[in-house]
C-alpha atoms as a PDB file:
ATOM      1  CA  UNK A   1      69.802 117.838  79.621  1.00  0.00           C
ATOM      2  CA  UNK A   2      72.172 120.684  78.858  1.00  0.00           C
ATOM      3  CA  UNK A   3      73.764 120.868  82.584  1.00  0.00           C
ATOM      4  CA  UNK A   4      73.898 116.949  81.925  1.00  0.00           C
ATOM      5  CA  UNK A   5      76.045 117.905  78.875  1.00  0.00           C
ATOM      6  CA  UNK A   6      77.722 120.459  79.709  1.00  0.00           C
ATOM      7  CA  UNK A   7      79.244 118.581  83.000  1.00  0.00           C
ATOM      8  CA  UNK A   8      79.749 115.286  80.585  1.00  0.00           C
ATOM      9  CA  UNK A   9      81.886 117.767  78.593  1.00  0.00           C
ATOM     10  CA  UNK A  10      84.110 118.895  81.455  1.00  0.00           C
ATOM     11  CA  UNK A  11      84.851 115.668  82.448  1.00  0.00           C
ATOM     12  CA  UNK A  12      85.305 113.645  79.411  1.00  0.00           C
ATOM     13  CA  UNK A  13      88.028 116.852  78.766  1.00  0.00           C
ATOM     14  CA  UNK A  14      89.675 115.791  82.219  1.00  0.00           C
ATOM     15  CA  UNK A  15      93.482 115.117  81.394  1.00  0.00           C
ATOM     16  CA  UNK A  16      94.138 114.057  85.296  1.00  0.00           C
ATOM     17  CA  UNK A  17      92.555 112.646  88.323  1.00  0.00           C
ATOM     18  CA  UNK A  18      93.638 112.942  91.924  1.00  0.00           C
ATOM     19  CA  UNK A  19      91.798 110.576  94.286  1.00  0.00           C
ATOM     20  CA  UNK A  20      92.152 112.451  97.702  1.00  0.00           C
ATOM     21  CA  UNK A  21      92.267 110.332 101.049  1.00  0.00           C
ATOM     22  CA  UNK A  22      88.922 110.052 101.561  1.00  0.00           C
ATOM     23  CA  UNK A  23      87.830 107.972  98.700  1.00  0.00           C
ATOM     24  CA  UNK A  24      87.360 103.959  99.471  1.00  0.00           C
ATOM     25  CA  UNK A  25      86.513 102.960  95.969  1.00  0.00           C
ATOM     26  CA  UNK A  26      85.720 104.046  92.485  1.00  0.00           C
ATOM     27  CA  UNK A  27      82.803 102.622  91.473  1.00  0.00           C
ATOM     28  CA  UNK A  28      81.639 100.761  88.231  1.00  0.00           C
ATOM     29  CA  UNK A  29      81.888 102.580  84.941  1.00  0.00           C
ATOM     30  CA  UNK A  30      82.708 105.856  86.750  1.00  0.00           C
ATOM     31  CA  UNK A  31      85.022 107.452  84.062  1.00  0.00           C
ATOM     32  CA  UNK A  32      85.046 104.940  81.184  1.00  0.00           C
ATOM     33  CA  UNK A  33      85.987 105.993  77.627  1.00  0.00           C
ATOM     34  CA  UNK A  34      87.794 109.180  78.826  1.00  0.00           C
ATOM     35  CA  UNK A  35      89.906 109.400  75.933  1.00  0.00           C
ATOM     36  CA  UNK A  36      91.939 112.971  77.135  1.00  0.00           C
ATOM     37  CA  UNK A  37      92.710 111.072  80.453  1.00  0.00           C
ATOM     38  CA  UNK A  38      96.687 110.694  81.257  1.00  0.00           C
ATOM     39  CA  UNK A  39      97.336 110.066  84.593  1.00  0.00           C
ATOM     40  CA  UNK A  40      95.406 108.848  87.991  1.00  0.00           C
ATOM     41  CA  UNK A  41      96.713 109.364  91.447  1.00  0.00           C
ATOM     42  CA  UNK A  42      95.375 107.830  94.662  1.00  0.00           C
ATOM     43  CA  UNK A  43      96.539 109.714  97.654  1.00  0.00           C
ATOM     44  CA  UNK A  44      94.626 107.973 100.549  1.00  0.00           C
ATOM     45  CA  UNK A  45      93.165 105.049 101.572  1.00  0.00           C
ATOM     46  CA  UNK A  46      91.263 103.958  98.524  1.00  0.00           C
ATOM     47  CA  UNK A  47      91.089  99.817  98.317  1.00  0.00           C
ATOM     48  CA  UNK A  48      88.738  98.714  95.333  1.00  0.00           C
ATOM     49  CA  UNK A  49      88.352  99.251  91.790  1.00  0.00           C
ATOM     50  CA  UNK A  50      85.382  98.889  90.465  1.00  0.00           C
ATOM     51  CA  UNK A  51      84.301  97.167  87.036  1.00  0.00           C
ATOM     52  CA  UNK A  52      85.194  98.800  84.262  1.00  0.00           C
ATOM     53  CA  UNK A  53      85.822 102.095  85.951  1.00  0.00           C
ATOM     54  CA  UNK A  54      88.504 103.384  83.566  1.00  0.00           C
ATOM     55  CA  UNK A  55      88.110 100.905  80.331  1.00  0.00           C
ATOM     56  CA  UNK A  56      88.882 102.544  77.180  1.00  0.00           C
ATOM     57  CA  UNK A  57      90.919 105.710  78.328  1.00  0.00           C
ATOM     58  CA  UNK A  58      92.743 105.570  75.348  1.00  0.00           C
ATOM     59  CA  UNK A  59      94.625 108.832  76.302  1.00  0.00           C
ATOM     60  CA  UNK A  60      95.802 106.785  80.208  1.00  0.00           C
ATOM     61  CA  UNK A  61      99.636 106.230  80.298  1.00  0.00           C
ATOM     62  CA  UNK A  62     100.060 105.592  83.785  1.00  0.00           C
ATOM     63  CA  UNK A  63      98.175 105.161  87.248  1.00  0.00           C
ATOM     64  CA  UNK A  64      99.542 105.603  90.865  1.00  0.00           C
ATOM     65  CA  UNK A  65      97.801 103.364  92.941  1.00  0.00           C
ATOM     66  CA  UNK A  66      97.609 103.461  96.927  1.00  0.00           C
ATOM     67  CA  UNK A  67      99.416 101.323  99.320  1.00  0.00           C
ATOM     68  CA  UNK A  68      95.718 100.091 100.650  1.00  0.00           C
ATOM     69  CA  UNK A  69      94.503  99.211  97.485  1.00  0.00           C
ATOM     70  CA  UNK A  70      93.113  95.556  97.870  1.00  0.00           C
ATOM     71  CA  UNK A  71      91.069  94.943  94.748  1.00  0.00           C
ATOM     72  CA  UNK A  72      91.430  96.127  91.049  1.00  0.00           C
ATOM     73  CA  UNK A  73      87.501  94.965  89.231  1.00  0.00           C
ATOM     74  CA  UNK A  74      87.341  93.290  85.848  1.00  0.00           C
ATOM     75  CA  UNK A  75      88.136  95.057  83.192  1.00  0.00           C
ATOM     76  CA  UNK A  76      88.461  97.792  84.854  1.00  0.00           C
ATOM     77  CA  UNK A  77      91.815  99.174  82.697  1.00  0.00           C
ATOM     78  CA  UNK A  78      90.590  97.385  79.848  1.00  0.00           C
ATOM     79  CA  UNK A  79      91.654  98.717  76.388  1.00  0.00           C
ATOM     80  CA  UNK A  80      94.071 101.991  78.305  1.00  0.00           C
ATOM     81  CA  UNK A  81      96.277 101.417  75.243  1.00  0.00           C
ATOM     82  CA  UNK A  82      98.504 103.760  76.014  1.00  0.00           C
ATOM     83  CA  UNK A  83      98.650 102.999  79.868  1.00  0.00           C
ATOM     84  CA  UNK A  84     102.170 101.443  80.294  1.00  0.00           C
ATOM     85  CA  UNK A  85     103.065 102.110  84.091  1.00  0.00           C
ATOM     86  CA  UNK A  86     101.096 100.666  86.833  1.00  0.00           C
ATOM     87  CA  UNK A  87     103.209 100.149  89.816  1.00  0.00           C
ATOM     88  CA  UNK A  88     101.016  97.546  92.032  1.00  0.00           C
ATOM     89  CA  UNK A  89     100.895  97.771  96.000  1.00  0.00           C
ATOM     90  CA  UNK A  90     102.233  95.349  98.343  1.00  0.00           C
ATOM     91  CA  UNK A  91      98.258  94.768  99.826  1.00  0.00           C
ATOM     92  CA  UNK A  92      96.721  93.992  96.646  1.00  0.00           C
ATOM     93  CA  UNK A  93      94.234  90.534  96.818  1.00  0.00           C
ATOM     94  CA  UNK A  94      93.238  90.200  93.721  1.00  0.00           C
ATOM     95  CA  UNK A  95      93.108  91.325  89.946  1.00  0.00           C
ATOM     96  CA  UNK A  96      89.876  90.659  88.511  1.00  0.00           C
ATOM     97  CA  UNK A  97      89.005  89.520  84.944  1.00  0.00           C
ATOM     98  CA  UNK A  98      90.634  91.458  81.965  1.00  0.00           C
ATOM     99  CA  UNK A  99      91.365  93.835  84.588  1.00  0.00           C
ATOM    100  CA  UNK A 100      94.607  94.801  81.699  1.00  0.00           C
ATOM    101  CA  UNK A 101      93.372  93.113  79.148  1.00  0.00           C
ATOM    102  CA  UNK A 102      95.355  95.453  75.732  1.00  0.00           C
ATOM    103  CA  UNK A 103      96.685  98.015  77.668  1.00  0.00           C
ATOM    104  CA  UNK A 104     101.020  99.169  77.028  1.00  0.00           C
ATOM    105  CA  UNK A 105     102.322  97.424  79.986  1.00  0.00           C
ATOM    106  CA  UNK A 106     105.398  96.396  79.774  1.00  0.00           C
ATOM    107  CA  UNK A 107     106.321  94.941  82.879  1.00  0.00           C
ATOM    108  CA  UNK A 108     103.867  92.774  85.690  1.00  0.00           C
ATOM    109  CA  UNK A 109     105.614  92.307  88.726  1.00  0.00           C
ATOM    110  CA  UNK A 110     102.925  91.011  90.813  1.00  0.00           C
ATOM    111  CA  UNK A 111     102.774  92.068  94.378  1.00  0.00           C
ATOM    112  CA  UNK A 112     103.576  88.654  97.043  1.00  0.00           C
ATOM    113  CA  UNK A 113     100.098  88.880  98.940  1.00  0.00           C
ATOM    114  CA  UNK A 114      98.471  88.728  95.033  1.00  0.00           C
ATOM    115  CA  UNK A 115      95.910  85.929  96.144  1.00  0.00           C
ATOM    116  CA  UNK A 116      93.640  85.849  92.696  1.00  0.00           C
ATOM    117  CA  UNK A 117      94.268  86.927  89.343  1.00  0.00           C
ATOM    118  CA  UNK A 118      90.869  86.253  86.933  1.00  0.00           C
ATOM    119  CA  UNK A 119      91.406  84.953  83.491  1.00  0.00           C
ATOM    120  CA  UNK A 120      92.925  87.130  80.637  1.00  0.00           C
ATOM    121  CA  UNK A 121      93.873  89.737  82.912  1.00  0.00           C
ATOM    122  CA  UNK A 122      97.205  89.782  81.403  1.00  0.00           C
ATOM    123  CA  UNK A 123      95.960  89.225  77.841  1.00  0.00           C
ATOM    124  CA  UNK A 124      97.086  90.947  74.529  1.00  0.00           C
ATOM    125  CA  UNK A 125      99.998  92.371  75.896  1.00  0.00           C
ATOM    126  CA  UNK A 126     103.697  92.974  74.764  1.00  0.00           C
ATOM    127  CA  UNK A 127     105.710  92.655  78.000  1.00  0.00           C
ATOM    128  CA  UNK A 128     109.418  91.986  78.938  1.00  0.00           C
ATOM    129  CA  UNK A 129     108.904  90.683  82.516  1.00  0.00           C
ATOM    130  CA  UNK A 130     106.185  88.916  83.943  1.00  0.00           C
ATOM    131  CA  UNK A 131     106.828  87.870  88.083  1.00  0.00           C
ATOM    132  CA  UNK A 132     104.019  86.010  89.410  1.00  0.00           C
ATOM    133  CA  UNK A 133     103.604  86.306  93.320  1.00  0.00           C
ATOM    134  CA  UNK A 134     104.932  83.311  95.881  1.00  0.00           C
ATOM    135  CA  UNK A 135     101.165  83.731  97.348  1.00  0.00           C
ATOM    136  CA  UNK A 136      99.404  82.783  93.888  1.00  0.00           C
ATOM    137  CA  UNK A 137      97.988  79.101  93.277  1.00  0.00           C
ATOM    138  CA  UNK A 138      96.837  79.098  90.197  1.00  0.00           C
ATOM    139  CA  UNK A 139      97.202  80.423  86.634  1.00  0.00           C
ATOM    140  CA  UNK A 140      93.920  81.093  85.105  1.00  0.00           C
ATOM    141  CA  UNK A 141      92.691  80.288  81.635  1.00  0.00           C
ATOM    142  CA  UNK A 142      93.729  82.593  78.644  1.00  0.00           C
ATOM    143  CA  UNK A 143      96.014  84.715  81.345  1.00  0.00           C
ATOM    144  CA  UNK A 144      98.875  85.605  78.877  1.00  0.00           C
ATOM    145  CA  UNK A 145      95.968  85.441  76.202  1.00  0.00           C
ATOM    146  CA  UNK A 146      97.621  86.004  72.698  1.00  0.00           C
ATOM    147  CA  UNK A 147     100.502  88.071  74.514  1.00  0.00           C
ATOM    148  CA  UNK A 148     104.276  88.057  73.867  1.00  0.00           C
ATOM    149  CA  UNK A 149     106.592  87.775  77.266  1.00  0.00           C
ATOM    150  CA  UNK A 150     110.524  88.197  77.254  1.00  0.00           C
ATOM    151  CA  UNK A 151     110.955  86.925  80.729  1.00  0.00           C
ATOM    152  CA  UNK A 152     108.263  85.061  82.719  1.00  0.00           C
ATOM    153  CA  UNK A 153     108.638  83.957  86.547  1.00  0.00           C
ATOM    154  CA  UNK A 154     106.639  81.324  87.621  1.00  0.00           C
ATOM    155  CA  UNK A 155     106.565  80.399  91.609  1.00  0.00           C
ATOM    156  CA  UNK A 156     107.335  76.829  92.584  1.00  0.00           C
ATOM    157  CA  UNK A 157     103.578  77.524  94.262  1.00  0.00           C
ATOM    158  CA  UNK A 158     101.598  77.180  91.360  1.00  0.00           C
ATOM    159  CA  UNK A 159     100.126  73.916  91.225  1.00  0.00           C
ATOM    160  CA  UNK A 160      97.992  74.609  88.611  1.00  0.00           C
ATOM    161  CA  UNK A 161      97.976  75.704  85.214  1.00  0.00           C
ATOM    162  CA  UNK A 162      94.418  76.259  83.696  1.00  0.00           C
ATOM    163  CA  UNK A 163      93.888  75.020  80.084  1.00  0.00           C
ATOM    164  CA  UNK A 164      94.299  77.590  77.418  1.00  0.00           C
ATOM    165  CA  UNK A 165      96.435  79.904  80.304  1.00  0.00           C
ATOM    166  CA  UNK A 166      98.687  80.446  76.965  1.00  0.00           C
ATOM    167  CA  UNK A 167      96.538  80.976  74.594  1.00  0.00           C
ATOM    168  CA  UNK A 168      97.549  82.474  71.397  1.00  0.00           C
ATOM    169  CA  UNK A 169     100.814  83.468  73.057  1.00  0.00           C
ATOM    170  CA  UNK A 170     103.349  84.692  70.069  1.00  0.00           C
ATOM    171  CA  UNK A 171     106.640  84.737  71.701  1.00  0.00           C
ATOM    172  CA  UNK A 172     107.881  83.739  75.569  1.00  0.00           C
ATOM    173  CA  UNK A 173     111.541  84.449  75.536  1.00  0.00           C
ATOM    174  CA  UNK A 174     112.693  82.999  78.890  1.00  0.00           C
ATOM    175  CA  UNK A 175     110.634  81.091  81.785  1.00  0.00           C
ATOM    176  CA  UNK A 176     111.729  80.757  85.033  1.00  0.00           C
ATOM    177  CA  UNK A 177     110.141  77.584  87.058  1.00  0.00           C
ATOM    178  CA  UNK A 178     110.754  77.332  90.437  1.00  0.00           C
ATOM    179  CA  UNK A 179     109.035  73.959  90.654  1.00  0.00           C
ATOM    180  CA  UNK A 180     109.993  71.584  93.058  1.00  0.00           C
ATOM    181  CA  UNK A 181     108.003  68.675  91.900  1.00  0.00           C
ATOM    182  CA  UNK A 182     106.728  69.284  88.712  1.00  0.00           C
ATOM    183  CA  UNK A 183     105.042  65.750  88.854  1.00  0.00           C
ATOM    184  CA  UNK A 184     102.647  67.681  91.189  1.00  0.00           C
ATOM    185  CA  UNK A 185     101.543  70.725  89.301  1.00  0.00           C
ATOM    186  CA  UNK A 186      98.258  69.536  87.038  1.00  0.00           C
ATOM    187  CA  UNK A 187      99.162  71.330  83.157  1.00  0.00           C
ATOM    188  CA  UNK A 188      96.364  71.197  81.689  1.00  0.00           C
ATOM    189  CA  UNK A 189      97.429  71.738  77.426  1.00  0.00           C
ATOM    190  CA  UNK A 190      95.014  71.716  74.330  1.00  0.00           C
ATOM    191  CA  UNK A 191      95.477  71.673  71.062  1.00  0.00           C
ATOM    192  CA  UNK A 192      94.351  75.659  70.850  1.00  0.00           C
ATOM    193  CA  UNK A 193      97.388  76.706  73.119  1.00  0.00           C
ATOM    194  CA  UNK A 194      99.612  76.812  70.382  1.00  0.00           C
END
């Protein structure tokens, strides 16, 4: 139990993680609630996320991902309220539930082979551009989750809008719709999306 401790120690003191080339995925849970935790690098060819992995690095301002990343788990950045920099890669599939769910980000400009993005990924947040990917179908309940959004970008290929996607949402300056039929894009609305 003390070496258990003792190693806990060192790494819960870690201020910065490099992810070397070898890595293909950080697995579930793997360094959640580091609060001293700043920044994360990934230098190779790592392509998942796992669940959870870094939730509730309170201390996590901003993450490098790699060009191969393919899959970011749910909730896996949930509650980094001080992460506010995530630039995503061009081969990224999907974004998983709550995947950013209360972190500082202040921009989302979705990556065009984005595929899925789970429900409240993008919740509680205070952003000033939102771009949603040509390559995503739908928008997923409680997305934007009591969030406030300067500018939002919405593809003309959404065609459809899950109920509740705006949940709670305080302020959405500007939004851009590319539709061209709108008579074709199923809005679900509720009387809780206001």
């Amino acid at each position: 139990d003390l070496y258990k401790d003792s190693c806990h120690k060192y790494f819960i003191d870690t201020e910065k993680i490099v992810f070397g080339k070898d890595v293909e995925g950080v697995g579930g849970d793997a360094y959640q609630g580091f609060p001293k935790l700043k920044a994360i690098t990934f230098l190779g060819n790592t392509q998942r996320i796992g669940s959870r992995a870094f939730a509730e690095c309170t201390g996590l301002e901003r993450v490098t991902l790699p060009t191969s990343m393919r899959t970011i788990g749910d909730r896996a950045f949930e509650d980094c309220t001080a992460l506010s920099e995530v630039k995503f890669p061009q081969a990224l599939d999907s974004i998983e539930a709550d995947a950013f769910a209360r972190t500082a980000l202040k921009e989302a400009h979705l990556p065009q082979n984005l595929r899925y993005v789970g429900k409240q990924a993008l919740a509680g947040l205070k952003m000033s551009s939102v771009r949603l990917p040509d390559s995503l179908r739908v928008l997923p309940a409680g997305l934007f989750l009591f969030s406030e959004i300067a500018e939002l970008y919405i593809p003309s290929t959404v065609n459809r809008i899950e109920p509740m996607a705006f949940a709670g949402v305080f302020l959405v300056g500007r939004v851009y719709l590319n539709w061209n039929r709108p008579e074709d894009v199923d809005v679900s609305i509720s009387s809780f999306d206001y």
